[in-house]
C-alpha atoms as a PDB file:
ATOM      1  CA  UNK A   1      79.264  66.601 153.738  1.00  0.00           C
ATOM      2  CA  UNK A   2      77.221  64.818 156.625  1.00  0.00           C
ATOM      3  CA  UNK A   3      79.273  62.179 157.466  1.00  0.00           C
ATOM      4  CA  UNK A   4      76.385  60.703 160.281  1.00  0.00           C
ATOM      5  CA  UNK A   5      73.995  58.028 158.751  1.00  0.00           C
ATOM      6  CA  UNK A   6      70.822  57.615 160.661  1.00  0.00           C
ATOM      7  CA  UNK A   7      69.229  54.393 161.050  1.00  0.00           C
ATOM      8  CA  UNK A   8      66.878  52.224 162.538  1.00  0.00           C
ATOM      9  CA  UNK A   9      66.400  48.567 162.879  1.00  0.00           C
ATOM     10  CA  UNK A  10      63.532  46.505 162.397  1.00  0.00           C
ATOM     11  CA  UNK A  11      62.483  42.782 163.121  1.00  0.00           C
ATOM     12  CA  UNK A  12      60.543  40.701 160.547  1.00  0.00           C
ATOM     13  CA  UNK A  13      58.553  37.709 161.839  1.00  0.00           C
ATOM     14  CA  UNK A  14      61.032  36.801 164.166  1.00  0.00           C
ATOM     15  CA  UNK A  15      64.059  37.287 162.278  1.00  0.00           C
ATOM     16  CA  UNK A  16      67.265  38.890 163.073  1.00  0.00           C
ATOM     17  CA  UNK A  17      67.559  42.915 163.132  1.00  0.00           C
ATOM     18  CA  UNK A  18      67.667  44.734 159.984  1.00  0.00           C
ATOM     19  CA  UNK A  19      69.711  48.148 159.418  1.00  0.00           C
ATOM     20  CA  UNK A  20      67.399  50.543 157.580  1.00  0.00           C
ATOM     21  CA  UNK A  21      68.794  53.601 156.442  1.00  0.00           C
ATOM     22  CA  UNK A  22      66.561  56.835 157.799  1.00  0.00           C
ATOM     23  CA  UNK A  23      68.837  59.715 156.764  1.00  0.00           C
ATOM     24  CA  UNK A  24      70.161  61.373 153.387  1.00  0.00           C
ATOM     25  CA  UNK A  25      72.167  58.598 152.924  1.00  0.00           C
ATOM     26  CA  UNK A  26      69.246  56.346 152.169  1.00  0.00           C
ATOM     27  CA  UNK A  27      69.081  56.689 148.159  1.00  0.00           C
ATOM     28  CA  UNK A  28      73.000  56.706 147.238  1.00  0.00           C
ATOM     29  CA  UNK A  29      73.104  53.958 150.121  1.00  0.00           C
ATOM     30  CA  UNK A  30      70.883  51.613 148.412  1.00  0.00           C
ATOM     31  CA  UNK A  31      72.417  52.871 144.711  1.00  0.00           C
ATOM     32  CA  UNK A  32      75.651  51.528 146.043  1.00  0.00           C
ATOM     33  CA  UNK A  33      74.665  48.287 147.817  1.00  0.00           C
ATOM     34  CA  UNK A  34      72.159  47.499 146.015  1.00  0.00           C
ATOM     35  CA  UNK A  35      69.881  46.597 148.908  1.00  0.00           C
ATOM     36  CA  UNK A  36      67.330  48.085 150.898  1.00  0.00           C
ATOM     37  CA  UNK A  37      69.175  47.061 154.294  1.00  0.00           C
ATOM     38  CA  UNK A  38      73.107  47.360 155.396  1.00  0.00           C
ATOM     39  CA  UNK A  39      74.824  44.313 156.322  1.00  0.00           C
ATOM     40  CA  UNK A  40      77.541  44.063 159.105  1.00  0.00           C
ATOM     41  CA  UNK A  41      80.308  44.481 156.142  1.00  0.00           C
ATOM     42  CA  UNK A  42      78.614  47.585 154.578  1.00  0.00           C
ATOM     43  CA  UNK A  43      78.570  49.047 157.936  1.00  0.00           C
ATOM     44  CA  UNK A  44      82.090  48.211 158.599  1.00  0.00           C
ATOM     45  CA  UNK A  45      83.343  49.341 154.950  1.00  0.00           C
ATOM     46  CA  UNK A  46      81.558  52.538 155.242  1.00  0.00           C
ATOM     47  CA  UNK A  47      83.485  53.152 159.019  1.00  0.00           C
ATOM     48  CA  UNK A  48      86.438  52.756 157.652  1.00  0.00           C
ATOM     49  CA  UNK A  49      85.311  55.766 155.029  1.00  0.00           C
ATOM     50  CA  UNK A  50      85.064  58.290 157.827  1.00  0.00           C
ATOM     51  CA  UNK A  51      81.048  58.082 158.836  1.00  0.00           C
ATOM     52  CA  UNK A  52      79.208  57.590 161.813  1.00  0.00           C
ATOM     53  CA  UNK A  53      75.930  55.542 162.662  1.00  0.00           C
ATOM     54  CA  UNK A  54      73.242  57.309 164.571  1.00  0.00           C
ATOM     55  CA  UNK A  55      70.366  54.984 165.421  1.00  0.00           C
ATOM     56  CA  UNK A  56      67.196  56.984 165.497  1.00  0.00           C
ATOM     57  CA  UNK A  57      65.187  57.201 168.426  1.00  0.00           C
ATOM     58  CA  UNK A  58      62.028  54.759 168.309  1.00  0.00           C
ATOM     59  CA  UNK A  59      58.885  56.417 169.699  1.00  0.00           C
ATOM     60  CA  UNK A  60      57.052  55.027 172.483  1.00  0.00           C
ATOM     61  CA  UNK A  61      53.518  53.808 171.407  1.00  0.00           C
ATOM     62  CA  UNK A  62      52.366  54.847 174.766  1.00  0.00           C
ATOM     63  CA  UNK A  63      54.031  57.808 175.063  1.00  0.00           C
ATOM     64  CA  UNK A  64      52.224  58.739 171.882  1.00  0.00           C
ATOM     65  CA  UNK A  65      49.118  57.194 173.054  1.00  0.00           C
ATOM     66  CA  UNK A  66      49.139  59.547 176.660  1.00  0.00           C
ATOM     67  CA  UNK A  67      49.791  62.779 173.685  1.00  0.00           C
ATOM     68  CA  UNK A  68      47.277  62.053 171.842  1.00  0.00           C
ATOM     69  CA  UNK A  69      44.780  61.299 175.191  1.00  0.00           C
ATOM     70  CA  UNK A  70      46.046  64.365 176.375  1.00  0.00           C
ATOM     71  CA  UNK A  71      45.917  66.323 172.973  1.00  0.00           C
ATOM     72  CA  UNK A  72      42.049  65.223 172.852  1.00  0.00           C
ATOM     73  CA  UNK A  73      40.884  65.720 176.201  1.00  0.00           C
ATOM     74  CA  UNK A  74      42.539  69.482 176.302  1.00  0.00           C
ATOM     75  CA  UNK A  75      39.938  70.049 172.561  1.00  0.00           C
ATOM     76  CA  UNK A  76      37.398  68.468 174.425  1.00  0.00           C
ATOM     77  CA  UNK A  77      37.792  70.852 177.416  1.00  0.00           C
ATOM     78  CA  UNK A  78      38.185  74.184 175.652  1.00  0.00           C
ATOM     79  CA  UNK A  79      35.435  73.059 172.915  1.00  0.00           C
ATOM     80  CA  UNK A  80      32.653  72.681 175.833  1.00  0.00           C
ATOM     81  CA  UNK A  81      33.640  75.149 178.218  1.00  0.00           C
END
């Protein structure tokens, strides 16, 4: 069993961070809580049960942006020359 739950957090309007399960937890996770988000006492709970927290990598909107740029001018090249 994969005892490392992936997550991210996300802001809303302002708000404090929310824990958002991203792994293949998510389902039973919200089965159990009941919740689309983990609170500071599910986390802790499921510690004490033996498994992890990962927080997944956010990707850079310009690092995806330069790809992409990148990605388009290298078509562009090989499509005209």
């Amino acid at each position: 069993m994969n005892t490392v739950i992936e997550f991210e957090t996300k802001s809303h309007y302002g708000g404090p961070d929310l824990v958002y399960i991203v792994s293949e937890h998510q389902k039973a996770l919200q089965e159990l809580t009941g919740t689309r988000t983990l609170t500071k006492k599910h986390i802790e709970a499921l510690k004490a049960l033996g498994f992890e927290f990962k927080q997944k990598q956010k990707e850079s909107i310009l690092g995806s942006l330069s790809d992409c740029i990148k990605e388009c001018s290298h078509k562009l090249s090989t499509t005209t020359g």
